[in-house]
Protein backbone atom coordinates (compact mmCIF):
# COMPACT_ATOMS: atom_id res chain seq x y z
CA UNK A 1 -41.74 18.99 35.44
CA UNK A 2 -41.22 18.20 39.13
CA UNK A 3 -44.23 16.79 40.92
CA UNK A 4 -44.48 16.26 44.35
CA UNK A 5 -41.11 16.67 45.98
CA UNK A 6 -39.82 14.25 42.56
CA UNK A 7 -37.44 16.42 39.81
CA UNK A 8 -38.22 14.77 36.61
CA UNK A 9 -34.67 14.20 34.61
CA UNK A 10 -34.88 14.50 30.33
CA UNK A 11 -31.59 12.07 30.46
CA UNK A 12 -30.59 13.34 26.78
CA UNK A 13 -30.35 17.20 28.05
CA UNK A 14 -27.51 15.46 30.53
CA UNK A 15 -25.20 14.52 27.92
CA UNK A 16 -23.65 18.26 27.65
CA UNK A 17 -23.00 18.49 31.59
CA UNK A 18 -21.87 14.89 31.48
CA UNK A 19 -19.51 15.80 28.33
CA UNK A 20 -18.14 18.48 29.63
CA UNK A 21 -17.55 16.92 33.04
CA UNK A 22 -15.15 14.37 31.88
CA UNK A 23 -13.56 16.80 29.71
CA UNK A 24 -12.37 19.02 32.59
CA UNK A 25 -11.35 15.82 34.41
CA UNK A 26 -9.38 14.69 31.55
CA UNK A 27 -7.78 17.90 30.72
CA UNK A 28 -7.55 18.23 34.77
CA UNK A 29 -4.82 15.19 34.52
CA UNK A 30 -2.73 16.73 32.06
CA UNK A 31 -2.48 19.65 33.97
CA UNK A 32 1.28 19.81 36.20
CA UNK A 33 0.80 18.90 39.95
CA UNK A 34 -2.42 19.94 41.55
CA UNK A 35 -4.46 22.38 39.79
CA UNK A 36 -7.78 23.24 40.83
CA UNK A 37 -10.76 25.93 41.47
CA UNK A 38 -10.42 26.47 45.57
CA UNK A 39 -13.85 26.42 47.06
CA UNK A 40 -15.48 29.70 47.43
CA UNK A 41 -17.23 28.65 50.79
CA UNK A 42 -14.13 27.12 52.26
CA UNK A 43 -11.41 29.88 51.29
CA UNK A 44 -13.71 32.19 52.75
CA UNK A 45 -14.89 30.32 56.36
CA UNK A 46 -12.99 27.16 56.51
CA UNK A 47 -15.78 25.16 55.89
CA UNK A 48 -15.75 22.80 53.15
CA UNK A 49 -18.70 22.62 51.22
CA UNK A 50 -20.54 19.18 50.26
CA UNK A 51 -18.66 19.31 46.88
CA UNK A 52 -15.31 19.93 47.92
CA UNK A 53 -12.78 17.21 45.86
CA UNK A 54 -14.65 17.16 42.88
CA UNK A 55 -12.43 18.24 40.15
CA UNK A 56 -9.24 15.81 42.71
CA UNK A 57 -11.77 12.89 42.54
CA UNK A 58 -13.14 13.22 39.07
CA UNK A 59 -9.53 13.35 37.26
CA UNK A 60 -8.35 10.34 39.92
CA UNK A 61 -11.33 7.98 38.72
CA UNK A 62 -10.53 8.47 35.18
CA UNK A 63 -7.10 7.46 36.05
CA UNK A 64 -8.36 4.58 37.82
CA UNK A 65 -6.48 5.83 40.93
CA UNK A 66 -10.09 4.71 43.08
CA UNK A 67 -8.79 5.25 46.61
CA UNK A 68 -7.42 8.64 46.00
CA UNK A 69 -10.53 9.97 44.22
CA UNK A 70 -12.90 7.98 46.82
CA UNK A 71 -10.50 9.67 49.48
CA UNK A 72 -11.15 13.45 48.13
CA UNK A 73 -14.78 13.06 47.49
CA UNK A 74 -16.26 9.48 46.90
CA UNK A 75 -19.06 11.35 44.73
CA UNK A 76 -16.50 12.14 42.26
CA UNK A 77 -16.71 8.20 41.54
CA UNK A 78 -20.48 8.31 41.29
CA UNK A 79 -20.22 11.32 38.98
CA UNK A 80 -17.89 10.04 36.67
CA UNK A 81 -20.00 6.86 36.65
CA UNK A 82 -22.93 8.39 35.41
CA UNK A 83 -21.11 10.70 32.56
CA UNK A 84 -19.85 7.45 30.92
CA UNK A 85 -23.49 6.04 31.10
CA UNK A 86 -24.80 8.96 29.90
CA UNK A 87 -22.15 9.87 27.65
CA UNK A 88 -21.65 6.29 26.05
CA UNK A 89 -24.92 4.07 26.39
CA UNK A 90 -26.92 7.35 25.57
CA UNK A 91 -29.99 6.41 27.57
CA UNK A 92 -33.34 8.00 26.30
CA UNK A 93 -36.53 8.55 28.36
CA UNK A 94 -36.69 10.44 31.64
CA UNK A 95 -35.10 9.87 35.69
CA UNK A 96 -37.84 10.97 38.76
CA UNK A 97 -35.30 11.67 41.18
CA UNK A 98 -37.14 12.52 44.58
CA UNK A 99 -35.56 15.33 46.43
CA UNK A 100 -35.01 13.59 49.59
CA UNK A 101 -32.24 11.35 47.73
CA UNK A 102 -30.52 15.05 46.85
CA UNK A 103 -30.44 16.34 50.07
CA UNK A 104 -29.89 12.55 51.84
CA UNK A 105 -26.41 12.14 49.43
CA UNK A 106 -25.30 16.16 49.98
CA UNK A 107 -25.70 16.11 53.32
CA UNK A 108 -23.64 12.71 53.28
CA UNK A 109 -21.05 14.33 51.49
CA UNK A 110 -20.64 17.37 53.35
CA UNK A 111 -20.67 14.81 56.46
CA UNK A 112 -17.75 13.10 54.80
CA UNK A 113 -16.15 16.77 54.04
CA UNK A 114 -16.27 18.14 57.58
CA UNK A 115 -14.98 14.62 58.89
CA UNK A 116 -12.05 14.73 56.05
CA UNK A 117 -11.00 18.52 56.98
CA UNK A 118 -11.09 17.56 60.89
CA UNK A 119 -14.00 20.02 61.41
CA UNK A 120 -16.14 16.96 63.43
């Protein structure tokens, strides 16, 4: 139940998401050449959005290829990260997350996006 600008995490309902996010990464590397979702915001303005490199970074950190996924999106790295915690350690309990820290890291990474497609 979020209270006061804080999102309050159950860390065992993230072990589906986190499952399934290293899935498509894995299955993402045995995929030929560079397969991939194009961004809805992007293909349609030009304009990356903060998420942009995902699926490029997420399948390169599983690889262990860190420069290439920290060079598509370096939240990829964090993302991945976090699966295997969640995935592996199986934490119990719950994460407050305040909201600031979500919009303070997208707004980082769309920063980062706009720099990386030569928008800024």
């Amino acid at each position: 139940m979020p209270t006061g600008g804080t999102s309050i995490i159950e860390l065992a309902e993230l072990r589906t998401p986190a499952g399934l996010l290293l899935a498509a990464a894995a299955a993402h590397t045995l995929l030929p050449g560079h397969v991939g979702l194009s961004c809805p915001l992007r293909s349609a303005t030009g304009i990356p959005c903060p998420l942009c490199g995902m699926t490029t970074s997420a399948a390169a950190t599983l690889r262990l290829h860190l420069v290439a996924a920290s060079r598509a999106n370096p939240l990829g790295i964090v993302a991945v990260l976090a699966a295997l915690v969640v995935v592996v350690l199986r934490p119990r309990g719950t994460f407050a997350l305040p909201m600031w820290v979500v919009v303070l890291v997208l707004l980082s990474s769309w920063l980062f996006e706009l720099v990386r497609f030569s928008i800024l």
